[in-house]
C-alpha atoms as a PDB file:
ATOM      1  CA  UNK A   1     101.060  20.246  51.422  1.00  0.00           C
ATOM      2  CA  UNK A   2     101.435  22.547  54.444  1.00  0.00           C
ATOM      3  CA  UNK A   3      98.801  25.348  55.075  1.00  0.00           C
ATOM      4  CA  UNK A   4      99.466  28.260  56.966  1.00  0.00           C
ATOM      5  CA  UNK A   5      96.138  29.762  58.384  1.00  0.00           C
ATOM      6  CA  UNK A   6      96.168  33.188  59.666  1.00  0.00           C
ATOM      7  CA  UNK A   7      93.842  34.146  62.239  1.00  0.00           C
ATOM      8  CA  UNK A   8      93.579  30.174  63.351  1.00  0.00           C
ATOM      9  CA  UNK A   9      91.571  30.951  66.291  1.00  0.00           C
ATOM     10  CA  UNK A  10      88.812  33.077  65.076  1.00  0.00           C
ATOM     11  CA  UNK A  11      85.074  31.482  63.800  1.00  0.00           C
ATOM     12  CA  UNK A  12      85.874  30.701  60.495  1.00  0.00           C
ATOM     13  CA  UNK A  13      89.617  29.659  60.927  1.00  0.00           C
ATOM     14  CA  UNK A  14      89.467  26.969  63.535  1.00  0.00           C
ATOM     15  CA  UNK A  15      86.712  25.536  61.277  1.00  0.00           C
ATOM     16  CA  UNK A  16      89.124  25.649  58.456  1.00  0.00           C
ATOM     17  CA  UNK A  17      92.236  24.491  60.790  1.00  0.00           C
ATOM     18  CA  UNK A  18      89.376  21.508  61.632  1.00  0.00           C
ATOM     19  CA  UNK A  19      88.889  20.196  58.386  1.00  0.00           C
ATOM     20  CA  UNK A  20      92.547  20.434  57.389  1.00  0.00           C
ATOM     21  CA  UNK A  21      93.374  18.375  59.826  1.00  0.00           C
ATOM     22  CA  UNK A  22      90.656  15.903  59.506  1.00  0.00           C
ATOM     23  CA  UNK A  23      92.108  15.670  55.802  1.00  0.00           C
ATOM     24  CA  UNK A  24      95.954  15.557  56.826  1.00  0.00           C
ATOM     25  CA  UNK A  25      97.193  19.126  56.036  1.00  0.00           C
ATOM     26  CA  UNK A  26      99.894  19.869  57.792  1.00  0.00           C
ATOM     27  CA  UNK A  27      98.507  22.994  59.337  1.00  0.00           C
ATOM     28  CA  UNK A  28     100.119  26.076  60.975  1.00  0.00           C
ATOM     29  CA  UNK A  29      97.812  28.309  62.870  1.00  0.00           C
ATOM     30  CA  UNK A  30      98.891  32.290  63.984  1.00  0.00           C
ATOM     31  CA  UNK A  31      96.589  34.117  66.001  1.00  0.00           C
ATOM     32  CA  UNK A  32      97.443  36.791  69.142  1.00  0.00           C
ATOM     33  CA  UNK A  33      95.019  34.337  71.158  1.00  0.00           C
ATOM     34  CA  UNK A  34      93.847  30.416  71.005  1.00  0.00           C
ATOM     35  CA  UNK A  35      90.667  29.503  72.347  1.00  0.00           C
ATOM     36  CA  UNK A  36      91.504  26.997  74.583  1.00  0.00           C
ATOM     37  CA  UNK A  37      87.611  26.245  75.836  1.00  0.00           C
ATOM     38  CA  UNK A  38      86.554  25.254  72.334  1.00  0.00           C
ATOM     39  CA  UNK A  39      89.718  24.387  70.439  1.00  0.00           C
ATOM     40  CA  UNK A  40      92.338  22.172  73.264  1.00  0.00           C
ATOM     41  CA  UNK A  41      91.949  19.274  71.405  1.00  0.00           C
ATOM     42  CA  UNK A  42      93.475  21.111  68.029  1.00  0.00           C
ATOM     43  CA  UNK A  43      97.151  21.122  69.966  1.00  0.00           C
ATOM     44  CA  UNK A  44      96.880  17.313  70.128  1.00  0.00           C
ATOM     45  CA  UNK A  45      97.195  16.500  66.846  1.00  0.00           C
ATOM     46  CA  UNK A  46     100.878  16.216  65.408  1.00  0.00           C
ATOM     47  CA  UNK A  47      99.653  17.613  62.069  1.00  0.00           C
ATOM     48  CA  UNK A  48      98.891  21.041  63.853  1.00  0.00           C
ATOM     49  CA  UNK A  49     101.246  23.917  64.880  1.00  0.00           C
ATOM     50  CA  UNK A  50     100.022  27.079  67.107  1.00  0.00           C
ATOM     51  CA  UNK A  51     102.210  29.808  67.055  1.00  0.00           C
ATOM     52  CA  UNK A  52     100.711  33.402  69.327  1.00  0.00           C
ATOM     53  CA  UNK A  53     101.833  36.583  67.450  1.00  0.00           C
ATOM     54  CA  UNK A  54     101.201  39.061  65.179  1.00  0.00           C
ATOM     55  CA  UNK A  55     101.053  39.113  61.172  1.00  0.00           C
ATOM     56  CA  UNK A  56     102.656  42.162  61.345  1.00  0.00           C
ATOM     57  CA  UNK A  57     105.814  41.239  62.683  1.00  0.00           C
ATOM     58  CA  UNK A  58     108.348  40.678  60.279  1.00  0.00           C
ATOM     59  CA  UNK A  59     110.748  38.231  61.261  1.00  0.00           C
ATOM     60  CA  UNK A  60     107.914  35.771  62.269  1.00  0.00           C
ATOM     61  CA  UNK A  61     105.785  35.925  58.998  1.00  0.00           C
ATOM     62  CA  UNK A  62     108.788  35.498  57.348  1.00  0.00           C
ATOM     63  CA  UNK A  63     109.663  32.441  58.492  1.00  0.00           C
ATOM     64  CA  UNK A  64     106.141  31.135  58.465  1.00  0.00           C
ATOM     65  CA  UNK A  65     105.517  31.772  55.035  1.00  0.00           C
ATOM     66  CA  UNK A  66     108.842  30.397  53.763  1.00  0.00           C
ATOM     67  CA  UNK A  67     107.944  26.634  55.055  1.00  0.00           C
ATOM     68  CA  UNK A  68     104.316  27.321  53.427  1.00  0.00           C
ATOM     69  CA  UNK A  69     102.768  25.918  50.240  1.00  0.00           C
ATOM     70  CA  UNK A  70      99.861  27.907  50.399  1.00  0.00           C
ATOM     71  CA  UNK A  71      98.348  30.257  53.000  1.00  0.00           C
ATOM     72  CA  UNK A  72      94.824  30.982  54.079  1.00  0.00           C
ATOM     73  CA  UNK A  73      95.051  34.454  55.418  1.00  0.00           C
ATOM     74  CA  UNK A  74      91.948  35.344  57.688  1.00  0.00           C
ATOM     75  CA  UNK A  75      93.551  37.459  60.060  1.00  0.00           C
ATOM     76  CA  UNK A  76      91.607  40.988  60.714  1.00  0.00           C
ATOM     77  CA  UNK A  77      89.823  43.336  62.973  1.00  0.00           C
ATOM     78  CA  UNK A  78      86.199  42.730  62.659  1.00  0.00           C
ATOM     79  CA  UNK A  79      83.085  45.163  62.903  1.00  0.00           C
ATOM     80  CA  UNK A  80      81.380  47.641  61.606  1.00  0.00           C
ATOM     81  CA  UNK A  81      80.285  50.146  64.483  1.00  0.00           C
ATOM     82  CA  UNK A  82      83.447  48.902  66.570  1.00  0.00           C
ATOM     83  CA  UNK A  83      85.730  49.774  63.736  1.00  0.00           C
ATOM     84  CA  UNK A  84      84.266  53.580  64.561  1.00  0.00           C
ATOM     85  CA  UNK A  85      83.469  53.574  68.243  1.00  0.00           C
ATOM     86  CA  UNK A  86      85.174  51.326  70.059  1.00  0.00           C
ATOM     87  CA  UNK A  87      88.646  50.118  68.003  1.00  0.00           C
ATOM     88  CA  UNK A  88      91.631  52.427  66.944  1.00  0.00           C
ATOM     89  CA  UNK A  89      91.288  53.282  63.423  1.00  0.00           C
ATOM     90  CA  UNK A  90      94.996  52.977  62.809  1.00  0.00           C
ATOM     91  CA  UNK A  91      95.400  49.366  63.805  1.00  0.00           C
ATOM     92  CA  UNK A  92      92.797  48.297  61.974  1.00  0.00           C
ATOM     93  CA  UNK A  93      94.289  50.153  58.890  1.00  0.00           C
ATOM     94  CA  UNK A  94      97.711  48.334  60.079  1.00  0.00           C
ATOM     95  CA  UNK A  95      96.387  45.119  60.550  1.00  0.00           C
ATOM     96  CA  UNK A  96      93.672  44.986  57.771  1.00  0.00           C
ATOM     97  CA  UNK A  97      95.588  46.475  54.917  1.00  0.00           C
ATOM     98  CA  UNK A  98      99.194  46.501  55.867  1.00  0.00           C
ATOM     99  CA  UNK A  99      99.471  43.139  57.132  1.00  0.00           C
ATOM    100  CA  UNK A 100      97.422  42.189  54.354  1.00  0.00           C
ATOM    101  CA  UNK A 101      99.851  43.544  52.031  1.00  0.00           C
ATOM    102  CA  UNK A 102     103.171  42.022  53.576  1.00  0.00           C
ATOM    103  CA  UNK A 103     101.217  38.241  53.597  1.00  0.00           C
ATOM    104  CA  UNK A 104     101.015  38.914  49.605  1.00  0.00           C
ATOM    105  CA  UNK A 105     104.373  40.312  49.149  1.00  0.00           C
ATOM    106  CA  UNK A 106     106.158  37.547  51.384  1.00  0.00           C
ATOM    107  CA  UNK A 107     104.271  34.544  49.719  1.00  0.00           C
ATOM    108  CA  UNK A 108     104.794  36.429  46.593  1.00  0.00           C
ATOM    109  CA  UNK A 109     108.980  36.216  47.081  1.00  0.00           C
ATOM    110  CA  UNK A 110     108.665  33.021  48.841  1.00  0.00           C
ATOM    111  CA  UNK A 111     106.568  30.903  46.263  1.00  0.00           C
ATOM    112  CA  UNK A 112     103.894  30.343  47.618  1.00  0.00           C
ATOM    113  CA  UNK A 113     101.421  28.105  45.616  1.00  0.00           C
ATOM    114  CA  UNK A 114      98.145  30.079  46.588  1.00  0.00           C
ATOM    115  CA  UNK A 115      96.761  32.680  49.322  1.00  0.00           C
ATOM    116  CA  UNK A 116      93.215  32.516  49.525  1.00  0.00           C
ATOM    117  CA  UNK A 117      91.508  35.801  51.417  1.00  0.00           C
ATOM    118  CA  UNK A 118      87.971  36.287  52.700  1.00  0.00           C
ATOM    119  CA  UNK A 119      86.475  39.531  51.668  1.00  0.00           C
ATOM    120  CA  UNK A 120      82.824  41.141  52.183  1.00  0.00           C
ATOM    121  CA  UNK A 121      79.915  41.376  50.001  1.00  0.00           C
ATOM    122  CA  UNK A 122      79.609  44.999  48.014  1.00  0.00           C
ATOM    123  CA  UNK A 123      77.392  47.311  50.425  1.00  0.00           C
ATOM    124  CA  UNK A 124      78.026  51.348  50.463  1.00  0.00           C
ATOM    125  CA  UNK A 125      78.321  50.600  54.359  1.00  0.00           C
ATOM    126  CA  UNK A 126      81.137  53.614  55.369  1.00  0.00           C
ATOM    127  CA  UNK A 127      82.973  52.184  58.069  1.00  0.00           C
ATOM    128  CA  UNK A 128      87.144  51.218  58.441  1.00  0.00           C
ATOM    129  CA  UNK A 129      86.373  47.306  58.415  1.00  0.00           C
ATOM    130  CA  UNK A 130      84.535  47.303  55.011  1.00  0.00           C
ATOM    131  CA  UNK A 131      86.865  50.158  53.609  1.00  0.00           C
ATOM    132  CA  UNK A 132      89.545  47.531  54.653  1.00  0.00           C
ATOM    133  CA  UNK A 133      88.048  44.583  53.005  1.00  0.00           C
ATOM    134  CA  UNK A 134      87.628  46.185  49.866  1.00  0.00           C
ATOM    135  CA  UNK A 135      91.341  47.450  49.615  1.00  0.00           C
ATOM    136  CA  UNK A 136      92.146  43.794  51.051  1.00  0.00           C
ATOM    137  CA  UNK A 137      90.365  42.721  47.945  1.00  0.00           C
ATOM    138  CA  UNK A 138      92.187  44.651  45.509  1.00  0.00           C
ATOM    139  CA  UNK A 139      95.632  44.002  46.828  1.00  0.00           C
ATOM    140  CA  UNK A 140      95.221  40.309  46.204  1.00  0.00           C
ATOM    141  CA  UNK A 141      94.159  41.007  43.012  1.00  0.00           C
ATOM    142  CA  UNK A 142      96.731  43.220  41.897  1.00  0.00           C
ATOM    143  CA  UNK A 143      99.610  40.491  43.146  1.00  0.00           C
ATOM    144  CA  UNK A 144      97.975  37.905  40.726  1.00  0.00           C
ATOM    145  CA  UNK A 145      98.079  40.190  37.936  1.00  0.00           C
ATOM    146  CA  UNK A 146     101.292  42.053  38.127  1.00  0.00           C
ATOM    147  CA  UNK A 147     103.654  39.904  40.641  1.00  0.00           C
ATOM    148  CA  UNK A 148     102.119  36.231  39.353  1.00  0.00           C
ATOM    149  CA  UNK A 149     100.885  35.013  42.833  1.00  0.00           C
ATOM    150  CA  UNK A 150      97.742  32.505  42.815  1.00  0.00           C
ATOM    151  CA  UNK A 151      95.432  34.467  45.092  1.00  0.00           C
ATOM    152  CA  UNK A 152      91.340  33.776  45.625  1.00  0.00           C
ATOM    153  CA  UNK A 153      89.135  36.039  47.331  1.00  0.00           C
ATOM    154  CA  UNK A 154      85.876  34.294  48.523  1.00  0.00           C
ATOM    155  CA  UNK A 155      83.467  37.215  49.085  1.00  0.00           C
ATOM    156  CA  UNK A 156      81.410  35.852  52.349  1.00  0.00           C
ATOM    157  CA  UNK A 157      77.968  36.644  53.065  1.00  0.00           C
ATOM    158  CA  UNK A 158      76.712  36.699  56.889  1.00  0.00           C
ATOM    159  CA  UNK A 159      78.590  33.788  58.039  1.00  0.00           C
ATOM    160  CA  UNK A 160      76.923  31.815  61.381  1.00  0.00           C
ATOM    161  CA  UNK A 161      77.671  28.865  63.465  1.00  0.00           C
ATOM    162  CA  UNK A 162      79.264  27.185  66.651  1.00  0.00           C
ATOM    163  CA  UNK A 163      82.101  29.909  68.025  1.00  0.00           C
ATOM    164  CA  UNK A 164      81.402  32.921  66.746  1.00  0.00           C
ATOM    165  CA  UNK A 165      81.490  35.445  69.145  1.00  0.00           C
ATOM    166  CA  UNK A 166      79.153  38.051  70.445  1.00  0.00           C
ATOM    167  CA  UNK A 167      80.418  41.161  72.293  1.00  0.00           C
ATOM    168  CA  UNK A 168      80.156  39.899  75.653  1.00  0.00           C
ATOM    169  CA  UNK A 169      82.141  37.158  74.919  1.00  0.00           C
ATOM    170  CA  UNK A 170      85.029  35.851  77.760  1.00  0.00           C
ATOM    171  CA  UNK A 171      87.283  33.633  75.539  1.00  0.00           C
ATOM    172  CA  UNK A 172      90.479  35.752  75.766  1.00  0.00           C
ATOM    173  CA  UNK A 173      90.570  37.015  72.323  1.00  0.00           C
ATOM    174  CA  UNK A 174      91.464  40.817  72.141  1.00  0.00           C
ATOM    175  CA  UNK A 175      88.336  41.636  70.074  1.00  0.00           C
ATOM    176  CA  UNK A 176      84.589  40.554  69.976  1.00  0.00           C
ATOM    177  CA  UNK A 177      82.043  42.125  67.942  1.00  0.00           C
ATOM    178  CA  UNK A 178      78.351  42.017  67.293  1.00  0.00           C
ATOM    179  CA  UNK A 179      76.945  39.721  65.352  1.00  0.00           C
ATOM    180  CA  UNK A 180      73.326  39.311  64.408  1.00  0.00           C
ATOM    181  CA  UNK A 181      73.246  35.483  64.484  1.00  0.00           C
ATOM    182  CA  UNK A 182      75.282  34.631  67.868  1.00  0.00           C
ATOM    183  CA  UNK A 183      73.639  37.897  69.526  1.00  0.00           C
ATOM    184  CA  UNK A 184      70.275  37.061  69.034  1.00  0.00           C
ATOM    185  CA  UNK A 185      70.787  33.255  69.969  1.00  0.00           C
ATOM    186  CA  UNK A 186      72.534  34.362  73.205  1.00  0.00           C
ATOM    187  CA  UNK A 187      69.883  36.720  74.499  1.00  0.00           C
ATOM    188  CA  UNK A 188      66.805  34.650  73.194  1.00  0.00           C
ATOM    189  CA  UNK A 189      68.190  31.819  75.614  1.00  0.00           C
ATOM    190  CA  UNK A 190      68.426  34.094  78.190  1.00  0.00           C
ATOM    191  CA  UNK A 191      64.696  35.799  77.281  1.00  0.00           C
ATOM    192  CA  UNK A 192      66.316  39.018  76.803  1.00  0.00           C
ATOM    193  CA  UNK A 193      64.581  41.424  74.052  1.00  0.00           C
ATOM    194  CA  UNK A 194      67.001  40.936  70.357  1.00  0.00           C
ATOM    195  CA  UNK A 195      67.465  44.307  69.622  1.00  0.00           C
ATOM    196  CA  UNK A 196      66.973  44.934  65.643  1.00  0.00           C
ATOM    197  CA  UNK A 197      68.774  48.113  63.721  1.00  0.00           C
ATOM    198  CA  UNK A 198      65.775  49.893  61.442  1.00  0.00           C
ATOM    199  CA  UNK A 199      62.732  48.569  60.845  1.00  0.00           C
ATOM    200  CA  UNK A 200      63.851  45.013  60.282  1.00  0.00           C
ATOM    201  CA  UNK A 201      63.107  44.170  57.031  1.00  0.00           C
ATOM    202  CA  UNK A 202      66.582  44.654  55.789  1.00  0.00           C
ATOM    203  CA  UNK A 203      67.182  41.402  54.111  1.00  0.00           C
ATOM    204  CA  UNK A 204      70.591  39.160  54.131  1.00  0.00           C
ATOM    205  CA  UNK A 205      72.421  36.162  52.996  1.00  0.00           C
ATOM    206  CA  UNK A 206      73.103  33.723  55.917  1.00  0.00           C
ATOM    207  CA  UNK A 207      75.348  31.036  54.786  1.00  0.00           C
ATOM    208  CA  UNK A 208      76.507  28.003  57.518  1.00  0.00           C
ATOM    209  CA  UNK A 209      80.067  27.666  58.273  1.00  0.00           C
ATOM    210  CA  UNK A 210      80.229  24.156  57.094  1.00  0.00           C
ATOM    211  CA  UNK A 211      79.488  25.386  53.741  1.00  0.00           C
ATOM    212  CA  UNK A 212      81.966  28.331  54.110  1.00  0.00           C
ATOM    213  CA  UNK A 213      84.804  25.848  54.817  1.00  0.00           C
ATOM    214  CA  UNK A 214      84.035  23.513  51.726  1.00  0.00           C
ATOM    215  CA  UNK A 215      84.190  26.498  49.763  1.00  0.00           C
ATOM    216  CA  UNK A 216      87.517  27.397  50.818  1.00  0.00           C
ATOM    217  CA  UNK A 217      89.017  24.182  50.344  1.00  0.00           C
ATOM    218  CA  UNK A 218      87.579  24.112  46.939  1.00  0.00           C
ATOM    219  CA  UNK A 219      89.007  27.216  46.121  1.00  0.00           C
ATOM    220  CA  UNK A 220      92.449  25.681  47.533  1.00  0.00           C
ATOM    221  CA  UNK A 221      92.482  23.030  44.763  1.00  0.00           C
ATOM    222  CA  UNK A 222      90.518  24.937  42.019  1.00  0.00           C
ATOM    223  CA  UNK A 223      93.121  26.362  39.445  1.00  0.00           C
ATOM    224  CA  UNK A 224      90.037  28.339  37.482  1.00  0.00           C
ATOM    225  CA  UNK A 225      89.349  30.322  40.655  1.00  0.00           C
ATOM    226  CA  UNK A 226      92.647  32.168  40.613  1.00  0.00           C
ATOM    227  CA  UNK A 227      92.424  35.503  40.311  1.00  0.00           C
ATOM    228  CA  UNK A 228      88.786  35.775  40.843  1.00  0.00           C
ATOM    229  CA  UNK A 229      86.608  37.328  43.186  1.00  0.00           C
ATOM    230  CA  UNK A 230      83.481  34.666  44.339  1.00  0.00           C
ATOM    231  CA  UNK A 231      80.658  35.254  46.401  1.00  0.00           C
ATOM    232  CA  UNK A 232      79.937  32.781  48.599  1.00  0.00           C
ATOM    233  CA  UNK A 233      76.234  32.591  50.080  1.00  0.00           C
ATOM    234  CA  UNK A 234      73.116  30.488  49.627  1.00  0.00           C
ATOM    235  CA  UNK A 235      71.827  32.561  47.207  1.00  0.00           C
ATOM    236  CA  UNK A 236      68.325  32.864  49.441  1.00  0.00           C
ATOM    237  CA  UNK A 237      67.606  35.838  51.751  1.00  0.00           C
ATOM    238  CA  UNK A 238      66.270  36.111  54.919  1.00  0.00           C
ATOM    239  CA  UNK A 239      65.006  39.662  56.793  1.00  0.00           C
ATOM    240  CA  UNK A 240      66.007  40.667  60.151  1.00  0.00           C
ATOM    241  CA  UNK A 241      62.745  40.353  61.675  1.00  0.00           C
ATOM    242  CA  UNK A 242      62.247  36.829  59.765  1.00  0.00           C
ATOM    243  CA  UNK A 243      65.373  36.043  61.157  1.00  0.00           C
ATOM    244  CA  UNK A 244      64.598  37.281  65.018  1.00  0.00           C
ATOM    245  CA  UNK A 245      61.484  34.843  64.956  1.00  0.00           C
ATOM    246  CA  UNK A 246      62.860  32.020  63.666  1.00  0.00           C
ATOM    247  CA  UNK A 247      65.540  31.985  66.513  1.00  0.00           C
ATOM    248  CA  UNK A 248      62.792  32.651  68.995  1.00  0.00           C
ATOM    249  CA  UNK A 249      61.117  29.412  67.664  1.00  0.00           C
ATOM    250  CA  UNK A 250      63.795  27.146  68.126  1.00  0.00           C
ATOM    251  CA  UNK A 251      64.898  28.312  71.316  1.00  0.00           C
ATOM    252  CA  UNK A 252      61.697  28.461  72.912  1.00  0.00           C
ATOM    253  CA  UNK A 253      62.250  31.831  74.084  1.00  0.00           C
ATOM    254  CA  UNK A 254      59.872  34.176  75.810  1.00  0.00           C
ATOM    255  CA  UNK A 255      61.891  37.048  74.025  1.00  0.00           C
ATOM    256  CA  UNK A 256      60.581  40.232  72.598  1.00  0.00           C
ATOM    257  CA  UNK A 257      62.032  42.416  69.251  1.00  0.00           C
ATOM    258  CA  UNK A 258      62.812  45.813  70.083  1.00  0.00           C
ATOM    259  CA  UNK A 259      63.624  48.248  67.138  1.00  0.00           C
ATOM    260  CA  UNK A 260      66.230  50.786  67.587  1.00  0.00           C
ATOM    261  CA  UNK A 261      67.959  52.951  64.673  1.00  0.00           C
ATOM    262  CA  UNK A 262      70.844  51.699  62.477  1.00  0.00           C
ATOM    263  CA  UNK A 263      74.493  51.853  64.125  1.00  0.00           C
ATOM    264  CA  UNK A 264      77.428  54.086  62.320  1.00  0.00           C
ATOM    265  CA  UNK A 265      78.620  52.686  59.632  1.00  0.00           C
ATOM    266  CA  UNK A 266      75.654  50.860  58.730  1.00  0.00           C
ATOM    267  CA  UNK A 267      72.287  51.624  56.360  1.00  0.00           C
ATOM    268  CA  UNK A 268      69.509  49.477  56.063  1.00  0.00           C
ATOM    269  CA  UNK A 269      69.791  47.733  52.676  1.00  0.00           C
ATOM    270  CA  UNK A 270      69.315  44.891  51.679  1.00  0.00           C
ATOM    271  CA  UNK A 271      72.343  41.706  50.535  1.00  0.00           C
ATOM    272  CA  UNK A 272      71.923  39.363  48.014  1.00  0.00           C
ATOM    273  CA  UNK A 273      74.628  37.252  46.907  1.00  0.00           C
ATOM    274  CA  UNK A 274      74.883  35.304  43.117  1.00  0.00           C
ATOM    275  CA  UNK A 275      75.960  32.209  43.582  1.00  0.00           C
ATOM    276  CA  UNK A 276      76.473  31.340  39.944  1.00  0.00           C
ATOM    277  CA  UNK A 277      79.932  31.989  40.167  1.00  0.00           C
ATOM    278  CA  UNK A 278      81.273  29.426  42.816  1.00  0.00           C
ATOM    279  CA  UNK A 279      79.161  26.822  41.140  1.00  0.00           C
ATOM    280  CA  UNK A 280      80.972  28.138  37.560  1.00  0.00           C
ATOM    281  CA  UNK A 281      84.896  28.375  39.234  1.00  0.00           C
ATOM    282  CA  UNK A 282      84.034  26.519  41.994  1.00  0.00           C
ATOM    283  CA  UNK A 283      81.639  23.227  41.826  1.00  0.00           C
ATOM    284  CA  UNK A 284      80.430  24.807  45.016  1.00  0.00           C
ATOM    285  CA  UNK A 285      76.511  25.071  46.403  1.00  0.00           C
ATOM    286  CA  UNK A 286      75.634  25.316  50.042  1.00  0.00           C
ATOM    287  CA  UNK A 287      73.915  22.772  51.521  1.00  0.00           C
ATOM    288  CA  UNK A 288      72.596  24.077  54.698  1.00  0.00           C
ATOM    289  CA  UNK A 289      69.018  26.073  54.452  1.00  0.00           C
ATOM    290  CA  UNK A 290      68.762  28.596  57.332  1.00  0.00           C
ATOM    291  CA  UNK A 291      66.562  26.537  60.032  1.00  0.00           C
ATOM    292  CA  UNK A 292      68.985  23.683  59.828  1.00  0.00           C
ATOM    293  CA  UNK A 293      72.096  25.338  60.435  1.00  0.00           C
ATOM    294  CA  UNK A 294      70.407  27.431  63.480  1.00  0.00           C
ATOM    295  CA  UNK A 295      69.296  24.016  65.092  1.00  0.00           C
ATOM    296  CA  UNK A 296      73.124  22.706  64.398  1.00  0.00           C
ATOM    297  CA  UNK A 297      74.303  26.098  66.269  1.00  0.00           C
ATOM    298  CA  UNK A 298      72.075  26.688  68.967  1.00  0.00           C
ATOM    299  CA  UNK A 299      73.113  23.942  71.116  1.00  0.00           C
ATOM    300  CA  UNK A 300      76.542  25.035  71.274  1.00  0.00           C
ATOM    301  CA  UNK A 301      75.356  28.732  72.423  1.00  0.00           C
ATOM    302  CA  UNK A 302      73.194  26.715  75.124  1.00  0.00           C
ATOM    303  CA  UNK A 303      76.226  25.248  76.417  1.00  0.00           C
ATOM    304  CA  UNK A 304      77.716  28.621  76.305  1.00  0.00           C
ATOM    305  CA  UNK A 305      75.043  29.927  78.419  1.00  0.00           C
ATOM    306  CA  UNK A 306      74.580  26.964  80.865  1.00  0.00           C
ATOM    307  CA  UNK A 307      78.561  27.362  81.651  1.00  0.00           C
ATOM    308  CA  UNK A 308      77.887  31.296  82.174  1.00  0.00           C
ATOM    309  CA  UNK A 309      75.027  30.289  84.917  1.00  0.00           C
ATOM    310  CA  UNK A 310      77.142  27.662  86.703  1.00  0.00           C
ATOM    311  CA  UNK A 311      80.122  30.183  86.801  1.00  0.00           C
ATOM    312  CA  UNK A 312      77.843  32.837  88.133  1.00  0.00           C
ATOM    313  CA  UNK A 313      76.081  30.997  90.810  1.00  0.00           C
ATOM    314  CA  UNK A 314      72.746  31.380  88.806  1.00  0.00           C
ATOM    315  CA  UNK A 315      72.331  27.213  88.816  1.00  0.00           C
ATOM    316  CA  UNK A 316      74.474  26.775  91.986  1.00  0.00           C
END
């Protein structure tokens, strides 16, 4: 079988292209970037392809998906302030929807056994990257009723672990956004306040990536997940403010919480996720409670911020 992951470089697809390969997929990764710090040792193994470009061009995404059995299609611009303030609207339209649209209507003429797509939990948020995911959503759903294609959407909550990015990121990828998890590790090593949006108390799903990836390659060999939509969490909640101390904890910061008020596109609500479903279609439960997947990621943001120093001078 020979999996064609779009978007191979990002958090959750080089943790996807990782397990594939540790199973013996034949893997084929597309990204515009590859992160060469964290993922060199990817290009070593004869099972895995990298190809840089674009999902929206034609001729490429063609040929891809014709030497495909199935695709996992993960490929987007992320964010939900940055989708207003700091990315052009249009191309995250183009590449969100439209390229979204041409994966399902390639595989669709091509055969492909199954395209599995990540989507976002269902929050009133008004801002282009959730607007996205939700038509994302629906497109995949209306191939598998009216053109026949086996399509999956796994509706993430707040996804964390080792290489996500945070916006002051430098690993050559053409877009970094904010994330609560990876921000507040990064600035709690370096005993810089973690700045919270509202009061705090807004409460959310945090699910580890290991967990994330199972799920997906469950829903790769699960024929009674086609043509669903499955939230994917824990199916616990944690608040912001809960969340901000138990990262100070572990890290042994000296770091203070500083409130400030809620960016655009985002209200203070509260996300909880029903699991029932992936364990129904699925046989899926995550494993990972919130304290032990922060002490399995913070050591990799430490390295991050030890390299930083060194390259700076700071430990020099």
């Amino acid at each position: 079988m020979k999996i064609l992951v779009t978007g191979s470089s990002g958090f959750i697809g080089s943790h996807i292209v990782d397990k594939l390969l540790e199973k013996n997929y034949k893997t084929i990764g597309v990204d515009l970037w590859f992160n060469r710090a964290d993922l060199s040792y990817q290009l070593r193994n004869p099972n895995f392809e990298f190809v840089k470009g674009s999902i929206l061009d034609e001729t490429l995404m063609k040929n891809l998906i014709s030497d495909c059995d199935a695709i996992v299609h993960l490929a987007a611009i992320l964010g939900t302030s940055e989708t207003i303030e700091k990315y052009d609207i249009i191309k995250v339209i183009e590449t969100n929807i439209l390229g979204t649209a041409k994966i399902l209507k390639w595989a669709s003429q091509n055969g492909v056994e199954k395209v599995i797509i990540p989507s976002v939990p269902d929050v009133p948020w008004l801002n282009p990257y959730r607007i996205s995911k939700s038509t994302m959503e629906k497109f995949a759903l209306l191939y598998n009723r009216y053109y026949k294609l086996n399509t999956v959407v796994l509706k993430l909550a707040n996804v964390y672990g080792p290489r996500e990015r945070w916006p002051e990121a430098d690993f050559g990828a053409p877009y970094n956004y904010q994330k609560v998890v990876p921000t507040f590790i990064i600035n709690a090593l370096k005993d810089k306040p973690l700045l919270i949006y509202g009061d705090g108390e807004q409460r959310a799903d945090y699910v580890y990536i290991n967990d994330v990836v199972e799920a997906f390659l469950k829903a790769l060999h699960s024929e009674e997940a086609v043509g669903h939509v499955i939230p994917i969490g824990n199916g616990k909640t944690t608040s912001v403010n809960e969340l901000a101390d138990m990262i100070i904890r572990l890290t042994g910061s000296r770091s203070l919480k500083k409130y400030s008020s809620m960016r655009k596109g985002e209200i203070s609500l509260s996300i909880y996720v029903d699991t029932s479903l992936a364990k129904e279609l699925l046989k899926f439960k995550a494993e990972t409670d919130l304290r032990e997947g922060l002490e399995r990621t913070i050591p990799y943001y430490r390295r991050k911020v030890f390299l930083e120093e060194v390259k700076s001078g700071v430990l020099a």
